[in-house]
Protein backbone atom coordinates (compact mmCIF):
# COMPACT_ATOMS: atom_id res chain seq x y z
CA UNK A 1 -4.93 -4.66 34.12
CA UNK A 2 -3.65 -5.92 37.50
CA UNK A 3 -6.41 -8.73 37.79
CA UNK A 4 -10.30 -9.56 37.63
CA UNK A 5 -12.34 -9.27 40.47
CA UNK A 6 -14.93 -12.21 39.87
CA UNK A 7 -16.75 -10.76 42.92
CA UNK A 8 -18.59 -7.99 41.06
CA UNK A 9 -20.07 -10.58 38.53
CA UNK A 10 -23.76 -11.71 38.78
CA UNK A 11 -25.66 -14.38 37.88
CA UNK A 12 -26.93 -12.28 34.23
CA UNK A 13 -23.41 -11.83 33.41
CA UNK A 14 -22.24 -13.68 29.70
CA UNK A 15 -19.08 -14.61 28.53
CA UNK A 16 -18.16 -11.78 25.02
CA UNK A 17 -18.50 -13.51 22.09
CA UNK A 18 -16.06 -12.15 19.32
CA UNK A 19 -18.08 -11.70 16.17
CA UNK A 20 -17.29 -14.27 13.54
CA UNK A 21 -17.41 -13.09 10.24
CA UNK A 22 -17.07 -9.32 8.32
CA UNK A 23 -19.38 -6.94 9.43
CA UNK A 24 -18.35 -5.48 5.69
CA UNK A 25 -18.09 -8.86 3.37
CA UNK A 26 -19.13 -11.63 6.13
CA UNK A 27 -16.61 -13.46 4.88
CA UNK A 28 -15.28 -15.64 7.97
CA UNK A 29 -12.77 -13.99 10.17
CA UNK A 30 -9.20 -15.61 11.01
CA UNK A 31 -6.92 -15.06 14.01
CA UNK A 32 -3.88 -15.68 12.98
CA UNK A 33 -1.21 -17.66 15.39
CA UNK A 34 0.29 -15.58 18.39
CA UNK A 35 -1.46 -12.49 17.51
CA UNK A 36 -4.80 -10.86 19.25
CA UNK A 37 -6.24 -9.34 16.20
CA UNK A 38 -9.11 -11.12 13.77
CA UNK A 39 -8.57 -10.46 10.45
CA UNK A 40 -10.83 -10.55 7.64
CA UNK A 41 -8.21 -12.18 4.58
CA UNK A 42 -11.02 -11.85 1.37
CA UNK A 43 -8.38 -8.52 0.76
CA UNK A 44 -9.52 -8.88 -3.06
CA UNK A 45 -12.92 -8.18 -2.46
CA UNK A 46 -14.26 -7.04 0.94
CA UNK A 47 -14.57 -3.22 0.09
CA UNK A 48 -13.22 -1.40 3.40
CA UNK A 49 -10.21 -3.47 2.36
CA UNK A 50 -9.51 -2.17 -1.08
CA UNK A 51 -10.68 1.78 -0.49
CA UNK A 52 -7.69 1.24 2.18
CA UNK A 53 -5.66 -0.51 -0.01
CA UNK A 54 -6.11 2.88 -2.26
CA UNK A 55 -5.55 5.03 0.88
CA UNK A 56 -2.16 3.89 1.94
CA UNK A 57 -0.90 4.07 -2.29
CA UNK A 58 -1.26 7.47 -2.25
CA UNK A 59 -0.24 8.35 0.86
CA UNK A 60 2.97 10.95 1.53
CA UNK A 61 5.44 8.22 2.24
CA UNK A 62 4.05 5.50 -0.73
CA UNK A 63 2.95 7.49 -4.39
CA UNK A 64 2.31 10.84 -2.38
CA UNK A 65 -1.02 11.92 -4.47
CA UNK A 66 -2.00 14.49 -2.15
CA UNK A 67 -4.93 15.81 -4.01
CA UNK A 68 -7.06 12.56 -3.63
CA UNK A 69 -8.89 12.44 -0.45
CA UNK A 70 -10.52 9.55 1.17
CA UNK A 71 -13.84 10.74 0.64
CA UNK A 72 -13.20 11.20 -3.31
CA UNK A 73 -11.86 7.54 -3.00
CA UNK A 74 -14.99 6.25 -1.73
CA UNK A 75 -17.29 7.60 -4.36
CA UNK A 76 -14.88 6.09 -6.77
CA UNK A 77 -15.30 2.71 -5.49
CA UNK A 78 -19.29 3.37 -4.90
CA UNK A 79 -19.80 4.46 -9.32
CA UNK A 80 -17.82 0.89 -9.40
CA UNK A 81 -15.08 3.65 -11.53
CA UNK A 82 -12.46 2.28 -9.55
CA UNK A 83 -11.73 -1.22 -7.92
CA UNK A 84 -7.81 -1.23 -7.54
CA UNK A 85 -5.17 0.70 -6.98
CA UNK A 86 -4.11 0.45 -11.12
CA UNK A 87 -7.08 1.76 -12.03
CA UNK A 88 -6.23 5.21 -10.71
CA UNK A 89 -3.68 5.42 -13.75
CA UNK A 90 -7.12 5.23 -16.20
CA UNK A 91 -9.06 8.14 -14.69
CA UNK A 92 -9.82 11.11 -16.88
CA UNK A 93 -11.78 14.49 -15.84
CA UNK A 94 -14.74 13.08 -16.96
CA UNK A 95 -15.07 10.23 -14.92
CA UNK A 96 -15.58 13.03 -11.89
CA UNK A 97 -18.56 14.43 -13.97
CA UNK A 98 -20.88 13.02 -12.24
CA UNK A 99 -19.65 12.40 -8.82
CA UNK A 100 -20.82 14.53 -5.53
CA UNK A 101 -18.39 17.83 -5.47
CA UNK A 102 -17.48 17.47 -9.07
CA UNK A 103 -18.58 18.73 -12.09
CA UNK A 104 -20.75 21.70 -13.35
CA UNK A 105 -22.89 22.86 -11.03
CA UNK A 106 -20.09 22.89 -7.90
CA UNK A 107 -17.50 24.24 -10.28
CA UNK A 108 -15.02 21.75 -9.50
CA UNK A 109 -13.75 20.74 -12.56
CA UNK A 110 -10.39 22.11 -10.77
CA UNK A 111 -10.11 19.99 -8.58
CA UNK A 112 -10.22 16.67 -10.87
CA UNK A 113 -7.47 18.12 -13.07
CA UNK A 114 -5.38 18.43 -10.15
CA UNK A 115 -6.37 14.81 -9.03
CA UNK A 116 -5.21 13.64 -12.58
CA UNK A 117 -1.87 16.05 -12.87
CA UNK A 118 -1.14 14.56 -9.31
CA UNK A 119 -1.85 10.76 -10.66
CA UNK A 120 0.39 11.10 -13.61
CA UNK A 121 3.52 12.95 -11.22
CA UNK A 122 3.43 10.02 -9.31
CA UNK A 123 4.44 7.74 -12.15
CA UNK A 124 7.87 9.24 -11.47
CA UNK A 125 7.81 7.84 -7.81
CA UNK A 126 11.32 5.83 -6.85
CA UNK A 127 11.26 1.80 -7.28
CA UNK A 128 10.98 1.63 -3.03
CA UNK A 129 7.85 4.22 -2.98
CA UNK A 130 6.29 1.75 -5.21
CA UNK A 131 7.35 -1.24 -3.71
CA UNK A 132 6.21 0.10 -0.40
CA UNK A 133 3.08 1.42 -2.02
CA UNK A 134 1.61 -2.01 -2.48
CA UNK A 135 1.04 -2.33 0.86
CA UNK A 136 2.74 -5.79 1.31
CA UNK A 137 1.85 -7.00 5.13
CA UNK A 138 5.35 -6.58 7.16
CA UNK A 139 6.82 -4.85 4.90
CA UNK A 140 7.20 -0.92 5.73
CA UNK A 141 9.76 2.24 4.32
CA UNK A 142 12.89 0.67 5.71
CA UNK A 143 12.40 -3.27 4.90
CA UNK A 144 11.26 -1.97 1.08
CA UNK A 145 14.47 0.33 0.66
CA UNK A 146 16.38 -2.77 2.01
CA UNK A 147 14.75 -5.34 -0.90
CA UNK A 148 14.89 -2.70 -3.59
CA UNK A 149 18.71 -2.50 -2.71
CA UNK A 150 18.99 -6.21 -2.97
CA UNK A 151 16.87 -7.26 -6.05
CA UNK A 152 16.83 -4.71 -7.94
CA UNK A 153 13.64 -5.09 -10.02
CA UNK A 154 10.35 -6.23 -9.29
CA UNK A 155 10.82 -9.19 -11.33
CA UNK A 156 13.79 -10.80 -9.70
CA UNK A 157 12.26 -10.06 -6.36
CA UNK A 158 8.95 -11.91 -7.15
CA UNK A 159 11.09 -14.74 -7.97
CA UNK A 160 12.93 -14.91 -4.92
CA UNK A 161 12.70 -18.33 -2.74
CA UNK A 162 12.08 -17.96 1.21
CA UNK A 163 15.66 -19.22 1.64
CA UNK A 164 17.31 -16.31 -0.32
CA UNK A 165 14.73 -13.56 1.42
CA UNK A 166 16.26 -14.68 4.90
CA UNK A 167 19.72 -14.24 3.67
CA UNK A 168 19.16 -10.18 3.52
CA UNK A 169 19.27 -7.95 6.83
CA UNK A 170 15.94 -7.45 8.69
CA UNK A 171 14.34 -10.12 6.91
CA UNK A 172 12.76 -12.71 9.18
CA UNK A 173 10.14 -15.47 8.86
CA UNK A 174 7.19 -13.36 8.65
CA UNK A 175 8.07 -10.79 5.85
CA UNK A 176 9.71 -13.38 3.80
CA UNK A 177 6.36 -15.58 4.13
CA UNK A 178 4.10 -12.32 3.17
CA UNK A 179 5.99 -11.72 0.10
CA UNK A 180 5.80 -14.95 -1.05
CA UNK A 181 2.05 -15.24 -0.46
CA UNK A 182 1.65 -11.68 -2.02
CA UNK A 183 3.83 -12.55 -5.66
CA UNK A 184 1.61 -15.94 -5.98
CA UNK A 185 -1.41 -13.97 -5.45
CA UNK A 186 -2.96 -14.02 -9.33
CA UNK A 187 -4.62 -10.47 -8.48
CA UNK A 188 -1.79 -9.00 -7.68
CA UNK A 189 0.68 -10.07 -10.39
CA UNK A 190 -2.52 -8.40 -12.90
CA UNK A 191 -2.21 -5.05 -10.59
CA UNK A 192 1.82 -5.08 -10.93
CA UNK A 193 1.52 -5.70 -14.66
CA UNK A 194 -1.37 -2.66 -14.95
CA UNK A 195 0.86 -0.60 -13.24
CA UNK A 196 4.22 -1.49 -15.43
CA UNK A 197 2.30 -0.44 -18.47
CA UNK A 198 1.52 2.51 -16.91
CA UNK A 199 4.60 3.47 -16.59
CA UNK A 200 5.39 3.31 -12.72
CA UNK A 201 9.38 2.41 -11.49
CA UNK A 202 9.33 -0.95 -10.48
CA UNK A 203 13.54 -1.65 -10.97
CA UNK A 204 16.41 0.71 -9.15
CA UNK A 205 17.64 3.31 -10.83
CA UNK A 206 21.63 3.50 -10.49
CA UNK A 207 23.21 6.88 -10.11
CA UNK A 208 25.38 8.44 -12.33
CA UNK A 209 28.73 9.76 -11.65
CA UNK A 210 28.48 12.85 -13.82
CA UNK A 211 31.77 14.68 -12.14
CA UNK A 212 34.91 13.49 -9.99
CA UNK A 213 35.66 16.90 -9.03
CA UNK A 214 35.77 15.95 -5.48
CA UNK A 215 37.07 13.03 -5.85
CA UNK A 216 40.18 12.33 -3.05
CA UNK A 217 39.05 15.16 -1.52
CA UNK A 218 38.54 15.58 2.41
CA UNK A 219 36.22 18.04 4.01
CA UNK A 220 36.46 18.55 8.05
CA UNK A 221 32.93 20.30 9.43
CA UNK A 222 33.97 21.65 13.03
CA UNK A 223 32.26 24.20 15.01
CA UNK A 224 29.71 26.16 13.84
């Protein structure tokens, strides 16, 4: 946009008013400081919110649960069988029974086993996949590999102070704010503790030497 030409106005013309609350929840939308977007923050309850939430946990990069779709997740949230991203790891076949494309009569029993094999491979989904699975604001693949290698565990990262966040590479004001505001959020500390009973990595697992065989070795790659 080079500029406005006021010229073209007429007298009828009005200035946009932004709408001011969820068109989903109505709770009362927030623009946060130095940034253009409104945001709607009622992320516990406001329902486009959470079937997202869902959405980006089982995407490729986070738990990778291919076989849920979108769709199945909103019929999931509609029967009121799911309302968090823990209560995937409490699905059986029969809570598809009754939704649309499952069950019986569509012969799709299938397709909700493979939903629930796919749920319980994920539990075996690296400490960062989880981490980054949560869906922290600011904090994407690289930033979660980067605090996984720090801390270690879940644990010690929830307990970490905004000094000793800033201290690791990459880590500025606004991620180390978000993950405070996440670990003090009740709702989520229930959702992490679901999700440890369930069996999910939430500490780094160190690799075993099981061989030195190359050890003081040197290789040289040249050419084709």
């Amino acid at each position: 946009v080079v500029s406005v030409d006021k010229s073209q106005r007429n007298l009828l013309c009005k200035s946009i008013q932004f709408i001011t609350n969820c068109p989903s929840c109505n709770s009362k939308l927030v623009k946060l400081m130095n940034e253009a977007n409104h945001y709607c923050l009622n992320t516990n309850q406001c329902l486009p919110q959470k079937i997202n939430q869902v959405e980006h946990f089982i995407a490729r990069d986070a738990m990778n649960i291919s076989s849920l779709g979108s769709k199945t997740i909103e019929l999931l949230f509609e029967n009121k069988i799911i309302t968090s991203v823990s209560d995937l790891y409490k699905l059986k076949v029969s809570n598809f029974a009754n939704l649309r494309g499952f069950g019986i009569e569509s012969n799709s029993f299938k397709k909700a086993e493979n939903i629930i094999n796919a749920i319980e491979e994920s539990k075996s989904q690296s400490f960062e996949k989880v981490l980054y699975s949560l869906g922290i604001r600011h904090v994407g693949k690289t930033v979660s590999k980067k605090l996984v290698s720090y801390f270690g565990s879940i644990d010690d990262l929830s307990l970490a102070g905004r000094d000793e966040l800033l201290k690791i590479d990459e880590i500025g004001e606004k991620i180390a704010d978000s993950l405070i505001i996440f670990f003090q959020d009740k709702k989520n500390q229930i959702i992490i503790k679901e999700l440890k009973s369930y069996g999910l990595n939430f500490e780094k697992i160190e690799l075993r030497n099981d061989s030195n065989v190359l050890s003081d070795l040197s290789f040289v790659i040249s050419g084709t």
